[in-house]
Protein backbone atom coordinates (compact mmCIF):
# COMPACT_ATOMS: atom_id res chain seq x y z
CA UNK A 1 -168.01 -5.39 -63.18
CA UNK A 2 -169.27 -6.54 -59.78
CA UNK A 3 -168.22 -5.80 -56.67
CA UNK A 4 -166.04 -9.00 -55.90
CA UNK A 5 -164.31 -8.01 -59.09
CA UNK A 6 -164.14 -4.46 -57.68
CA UNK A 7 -162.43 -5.51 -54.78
CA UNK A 8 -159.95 -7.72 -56.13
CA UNK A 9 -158.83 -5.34 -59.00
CA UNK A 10 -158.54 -2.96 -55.44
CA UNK A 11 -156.53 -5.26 -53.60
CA UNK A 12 -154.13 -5.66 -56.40
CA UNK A 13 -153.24 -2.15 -56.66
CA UNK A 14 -153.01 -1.83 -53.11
CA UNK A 15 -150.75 -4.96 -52.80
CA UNK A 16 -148.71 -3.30 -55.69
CA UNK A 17 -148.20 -0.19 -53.60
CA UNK A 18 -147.23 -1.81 -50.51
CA UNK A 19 -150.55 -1.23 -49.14
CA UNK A 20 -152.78 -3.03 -47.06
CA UNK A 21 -156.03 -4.42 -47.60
CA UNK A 22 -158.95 -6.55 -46.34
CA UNK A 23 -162.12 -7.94 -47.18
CA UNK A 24 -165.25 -7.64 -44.84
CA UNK A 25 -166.07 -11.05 -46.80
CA UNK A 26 -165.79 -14.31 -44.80
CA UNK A 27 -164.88 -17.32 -47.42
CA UNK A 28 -167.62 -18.41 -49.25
CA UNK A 29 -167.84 -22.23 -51.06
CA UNK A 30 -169.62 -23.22 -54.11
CA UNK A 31 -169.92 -25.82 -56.43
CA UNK A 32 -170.92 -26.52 -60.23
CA UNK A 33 -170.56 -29.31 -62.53
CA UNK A 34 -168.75 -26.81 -65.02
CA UNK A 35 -164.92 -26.49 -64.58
CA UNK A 36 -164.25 -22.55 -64.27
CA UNK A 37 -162.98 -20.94 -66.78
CA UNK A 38 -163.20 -17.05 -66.43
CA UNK A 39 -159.94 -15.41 -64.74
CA UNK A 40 -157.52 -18.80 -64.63
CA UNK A 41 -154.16 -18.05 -63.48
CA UNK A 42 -153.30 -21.51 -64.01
CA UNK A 43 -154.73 -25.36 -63.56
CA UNK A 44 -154.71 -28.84 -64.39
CA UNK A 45 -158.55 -29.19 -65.16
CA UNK A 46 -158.03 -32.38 -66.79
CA UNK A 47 -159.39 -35.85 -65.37
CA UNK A 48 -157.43 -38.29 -67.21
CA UNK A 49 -158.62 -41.88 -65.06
CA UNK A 50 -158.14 -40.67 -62.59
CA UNK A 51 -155.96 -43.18 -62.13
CA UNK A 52 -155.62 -45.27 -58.79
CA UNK A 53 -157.00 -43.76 -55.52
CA UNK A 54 -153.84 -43.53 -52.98
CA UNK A 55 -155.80 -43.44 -49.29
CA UNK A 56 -152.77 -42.14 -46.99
CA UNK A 57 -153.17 -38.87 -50.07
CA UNK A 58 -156.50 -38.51 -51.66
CA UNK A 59 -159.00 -37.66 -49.97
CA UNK A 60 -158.99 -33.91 -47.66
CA UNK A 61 -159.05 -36.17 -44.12
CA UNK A 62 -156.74 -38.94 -44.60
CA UNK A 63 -152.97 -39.09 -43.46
CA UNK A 64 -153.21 -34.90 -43.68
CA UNK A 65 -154.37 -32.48 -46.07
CA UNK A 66 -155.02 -32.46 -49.76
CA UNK A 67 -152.64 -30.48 -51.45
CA UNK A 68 -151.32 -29.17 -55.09
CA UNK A 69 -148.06 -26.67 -55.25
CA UNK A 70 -148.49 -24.61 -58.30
CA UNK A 71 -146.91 -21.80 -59.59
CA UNK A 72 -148.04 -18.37 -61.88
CA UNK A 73 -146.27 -16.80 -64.60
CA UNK A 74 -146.92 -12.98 -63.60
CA UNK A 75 -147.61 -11.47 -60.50
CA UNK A 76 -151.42 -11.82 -59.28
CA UNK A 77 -153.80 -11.83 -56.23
CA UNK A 78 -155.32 -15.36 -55.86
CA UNK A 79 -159.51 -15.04 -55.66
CA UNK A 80 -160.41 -18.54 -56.01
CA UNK A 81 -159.49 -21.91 -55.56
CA UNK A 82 -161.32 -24.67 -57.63
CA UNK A 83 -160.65 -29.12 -56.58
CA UNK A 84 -162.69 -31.46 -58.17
CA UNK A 85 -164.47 -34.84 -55.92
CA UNK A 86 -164.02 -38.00 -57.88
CA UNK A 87 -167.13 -39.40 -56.36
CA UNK A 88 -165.65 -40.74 -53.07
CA UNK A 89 -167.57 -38.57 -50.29
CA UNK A 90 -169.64 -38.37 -47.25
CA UNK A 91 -170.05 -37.01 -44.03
CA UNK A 92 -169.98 -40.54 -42.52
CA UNK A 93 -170.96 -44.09 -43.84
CA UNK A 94 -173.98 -45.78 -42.64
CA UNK A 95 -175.22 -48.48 -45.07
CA UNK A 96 -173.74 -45.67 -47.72
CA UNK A 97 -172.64 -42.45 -47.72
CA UNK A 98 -174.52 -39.90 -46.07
CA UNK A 99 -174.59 -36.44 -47.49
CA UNK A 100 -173.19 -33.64 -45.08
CA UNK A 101 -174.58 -31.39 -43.55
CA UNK A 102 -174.43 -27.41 -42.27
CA UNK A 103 -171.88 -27.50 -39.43
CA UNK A 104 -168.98 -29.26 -41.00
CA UNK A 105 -166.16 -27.21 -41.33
CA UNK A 106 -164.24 -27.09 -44.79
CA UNK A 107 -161.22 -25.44 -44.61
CA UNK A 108 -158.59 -23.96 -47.05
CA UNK A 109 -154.53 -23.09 -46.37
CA UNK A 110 -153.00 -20.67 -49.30
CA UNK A 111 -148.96 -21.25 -48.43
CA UNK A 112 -145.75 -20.32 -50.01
CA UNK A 113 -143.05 -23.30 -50.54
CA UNK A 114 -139.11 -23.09 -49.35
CA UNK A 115 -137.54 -24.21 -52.96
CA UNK A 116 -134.78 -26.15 -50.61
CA UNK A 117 -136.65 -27.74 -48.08
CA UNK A 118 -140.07 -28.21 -48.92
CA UNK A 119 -141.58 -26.36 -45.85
CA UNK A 120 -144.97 -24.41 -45.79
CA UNK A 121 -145.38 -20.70 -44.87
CA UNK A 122 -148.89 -20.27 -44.57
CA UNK A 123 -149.91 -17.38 -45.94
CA UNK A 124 -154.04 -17.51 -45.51
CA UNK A 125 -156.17 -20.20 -43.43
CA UNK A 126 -159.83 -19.80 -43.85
CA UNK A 127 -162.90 -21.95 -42.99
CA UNK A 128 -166.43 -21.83 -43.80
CA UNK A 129 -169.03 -24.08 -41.72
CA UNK A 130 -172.15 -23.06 -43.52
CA UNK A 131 -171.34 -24.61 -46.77
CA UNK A 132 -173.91 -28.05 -47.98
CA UNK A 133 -172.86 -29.26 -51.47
CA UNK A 134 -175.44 -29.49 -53.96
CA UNK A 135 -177.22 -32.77 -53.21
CA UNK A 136 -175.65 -33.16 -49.53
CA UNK A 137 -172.37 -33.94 -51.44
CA UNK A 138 -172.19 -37.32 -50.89
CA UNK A 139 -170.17 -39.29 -54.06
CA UNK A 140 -169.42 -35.87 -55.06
CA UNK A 141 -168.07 -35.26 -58.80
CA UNK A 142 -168.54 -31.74 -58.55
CA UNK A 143 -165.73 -28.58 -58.95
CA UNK A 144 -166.02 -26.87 -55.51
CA UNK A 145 -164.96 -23.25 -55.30
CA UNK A 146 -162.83 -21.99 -52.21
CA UNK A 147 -163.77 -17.94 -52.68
CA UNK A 148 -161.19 -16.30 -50.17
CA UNK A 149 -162.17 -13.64 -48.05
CA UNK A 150 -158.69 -12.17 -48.12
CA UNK A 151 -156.57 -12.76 -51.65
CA UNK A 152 -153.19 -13.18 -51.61
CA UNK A 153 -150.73 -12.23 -53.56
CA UNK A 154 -148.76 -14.27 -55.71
CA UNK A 155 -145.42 -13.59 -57.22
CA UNK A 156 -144.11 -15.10 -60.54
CA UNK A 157 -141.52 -18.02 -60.42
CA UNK A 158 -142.25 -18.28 -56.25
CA UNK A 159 -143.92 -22.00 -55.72
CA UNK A 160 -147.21 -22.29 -53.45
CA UNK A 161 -149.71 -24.79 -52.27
CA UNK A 162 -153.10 -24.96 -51.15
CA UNK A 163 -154.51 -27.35 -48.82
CA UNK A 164 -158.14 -28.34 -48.18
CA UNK A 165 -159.35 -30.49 -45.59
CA UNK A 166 -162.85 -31.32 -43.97
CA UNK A 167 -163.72 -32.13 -40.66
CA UNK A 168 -167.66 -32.31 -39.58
CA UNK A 169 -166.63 -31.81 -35.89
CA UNK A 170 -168.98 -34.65 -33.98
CA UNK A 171 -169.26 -38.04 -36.38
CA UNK A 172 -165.40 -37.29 -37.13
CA UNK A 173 -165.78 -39.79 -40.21
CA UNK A 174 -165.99 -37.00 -43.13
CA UNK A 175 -163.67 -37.82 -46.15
CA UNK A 176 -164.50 -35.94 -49.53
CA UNK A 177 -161.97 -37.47 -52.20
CA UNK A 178 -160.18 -35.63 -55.38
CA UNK A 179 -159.81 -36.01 -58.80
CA UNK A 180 -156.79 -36.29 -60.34
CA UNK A 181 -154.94 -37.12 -63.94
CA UNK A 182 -153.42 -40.27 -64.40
CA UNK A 183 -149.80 -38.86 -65.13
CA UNK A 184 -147.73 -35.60 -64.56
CA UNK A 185 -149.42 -33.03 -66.60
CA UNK A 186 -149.04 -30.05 -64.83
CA UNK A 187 -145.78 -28.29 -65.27
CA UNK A 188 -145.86 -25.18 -62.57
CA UNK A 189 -146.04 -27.93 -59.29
CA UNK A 190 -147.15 -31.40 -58.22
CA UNK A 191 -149.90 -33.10 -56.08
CA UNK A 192 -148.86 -32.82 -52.72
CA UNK A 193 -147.45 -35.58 -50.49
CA UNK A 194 -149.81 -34.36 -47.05
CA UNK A 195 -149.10 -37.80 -45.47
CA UNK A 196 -148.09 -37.56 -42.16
CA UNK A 197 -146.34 -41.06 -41.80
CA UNK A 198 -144.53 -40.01 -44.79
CA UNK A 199 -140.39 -40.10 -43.39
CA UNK A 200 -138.88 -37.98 -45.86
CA UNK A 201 -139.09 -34.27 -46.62
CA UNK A 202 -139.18 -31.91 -43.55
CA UNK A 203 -142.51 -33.36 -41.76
CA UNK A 204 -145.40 -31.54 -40.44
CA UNK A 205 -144.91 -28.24 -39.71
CA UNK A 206 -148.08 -26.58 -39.44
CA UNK A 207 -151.65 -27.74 -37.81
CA UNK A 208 -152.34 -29.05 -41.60
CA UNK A 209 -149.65 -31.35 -41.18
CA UNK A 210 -148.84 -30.76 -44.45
CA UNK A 211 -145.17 -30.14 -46.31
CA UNK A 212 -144.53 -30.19 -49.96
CA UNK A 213 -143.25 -33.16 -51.79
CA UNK A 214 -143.88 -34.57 -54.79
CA UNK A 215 -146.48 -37.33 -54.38
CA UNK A 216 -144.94 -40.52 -55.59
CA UNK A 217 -148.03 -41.23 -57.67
CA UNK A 218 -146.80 -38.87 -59.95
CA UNK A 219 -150.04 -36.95 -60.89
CA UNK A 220 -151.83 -33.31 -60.62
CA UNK A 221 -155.19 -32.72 -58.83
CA UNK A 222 -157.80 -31.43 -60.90
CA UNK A 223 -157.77 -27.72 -59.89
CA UNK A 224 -157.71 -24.29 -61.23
CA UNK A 225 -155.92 -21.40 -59.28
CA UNK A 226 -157.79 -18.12 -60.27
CA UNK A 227 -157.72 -14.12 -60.02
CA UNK A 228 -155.86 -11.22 -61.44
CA UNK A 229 -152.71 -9.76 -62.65
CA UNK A 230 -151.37 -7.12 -60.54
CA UNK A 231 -151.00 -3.80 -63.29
CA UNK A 232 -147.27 -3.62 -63.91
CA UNK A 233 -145.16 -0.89 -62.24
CA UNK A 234 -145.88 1.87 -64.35
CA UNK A 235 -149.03 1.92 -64.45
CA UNK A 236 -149.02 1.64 -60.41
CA UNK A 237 -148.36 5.04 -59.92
CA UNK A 238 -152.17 6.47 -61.93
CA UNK A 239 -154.38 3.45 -60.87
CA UNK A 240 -152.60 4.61 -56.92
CA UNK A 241 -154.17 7.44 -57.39
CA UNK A 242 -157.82 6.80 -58.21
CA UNK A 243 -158.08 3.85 -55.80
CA UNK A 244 -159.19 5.90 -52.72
CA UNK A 245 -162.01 7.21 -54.91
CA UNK A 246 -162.84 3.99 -56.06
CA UNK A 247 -163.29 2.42 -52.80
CA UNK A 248 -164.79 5.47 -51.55
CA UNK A 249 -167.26 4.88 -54.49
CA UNK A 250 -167.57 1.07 -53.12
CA UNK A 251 -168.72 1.93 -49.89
CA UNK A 252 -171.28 4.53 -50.83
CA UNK A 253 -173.14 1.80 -53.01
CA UNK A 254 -173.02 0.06 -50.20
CA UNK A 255 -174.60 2.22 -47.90
């Protein structure tokens, strides 16, 4: 086990007992050309087309965010966020796409959704400004990881949404495109309508100008929500216990 596992098995059983936690972690970005597949709490990491490219909705800068609602089927703390570029990126266009570069700021919003009206709670906005994708990024095809620096806690049956959005801060022409299917194949929540000229729903109602509908193309971004069950009730009350030890243990290594 390492010690972002550590952590995150920590934060669990502190979440569990009403405890608070934090990370001294700042959110960290990756990318591979492997879907994830080790500690999936749920996803849609199937690119069926992907079907035609709506530009008020698919890509992080256009019309608002990028966004997916999902759902989990047991209480967990969210790690990880995985989205997947269909090949449609760049930090600006200049007889092609140029790649991007350290500076741009990729962000991520982790929010809860009102089953009635659609609105956001956010529950976690982080940014990272550090991050280059392999290559520069540009006509990126590659599954990016959003590692958060705090994890949040999920609870079964409630819907949520992420957001992701880019913004390289001078050129202001960024635009990194998603993946997704061709059809509605993810049952726990829909790509998100983020499109600010949309007139239905409740409209913006956050700085990501974002509020959760169901886009009406009818598909799922390729993504995979991922991170751990919280330990059931009864088992709360001994893993309580040894979880001051174990961070004390945490610290000491490193010392």
């Amino acid at each position: 086990m390492n010690d972002r596992q550590t952590w995150l098995i920590v934060a669990a059983i502190m979440s569990g007992c009403g405890l608070a936690s934090s990370a001294s972690a700042q959110l960290a970005i990756t990318d591979s050309t492997s879907a994830p597949t080790a500690n999936i709490l749920t996803s849609q990491l199937t690119d069926l087309g992907p079907g035609p490219q709506d530009n008020n909705r698919d890509y992080m800068n256009n019309g608002g965010t990028v966004g997916q609602t999902f759902t989990v089927g047991a209480n967990s703390v969210l790690d990880d966020i995985t989205i997947k570029g269909r090949g449609d990126s760049a930090q600006y266009y200049s007889g092609g796409p140029q790649p991007f570069t350290a500076g741009t700021i990729w962000s991520i919003q982790i929010a809860s959704v009102n089953a009635s009206t659609g609105a956001l709670t956010p529950l976690d906005v982080e940014q990272n400004n550090t991050y280059v994708p392999t290559g520069g990024g540009a006509d990126d095809t590659s599954y990016i990881t959003y590692a958060l620096a705090n994890p949040v806690t999920l609870t079964a049956g409630q819907e949520y949404a992420f957001n992701v959005f880019v913004n390289d801060g001078t050129v202001g022409e960024s635009w990194f495109g998603l993946a997704h299917s061709s059809s509605a194949n993810y049952a726990g929540g829909t790509a998100e309508n983020s499109n600010t000229s949309a007139t239905s729903g409740t409209g913006p109602v956050n700085a990501y100008g974002a509020y959760a509908e169901a886009n009406p193309g009818n598909y799922d971004y390729v993504f995979a929500a991922e991170g751990l069950p919280v330990p059931e009730p009864g088992t709360l009350a001994m893993l309580g216990l040894g979880s001051a030890g174990l961070l004390t243990a945490l610290r000491r290594r490193r010392a």
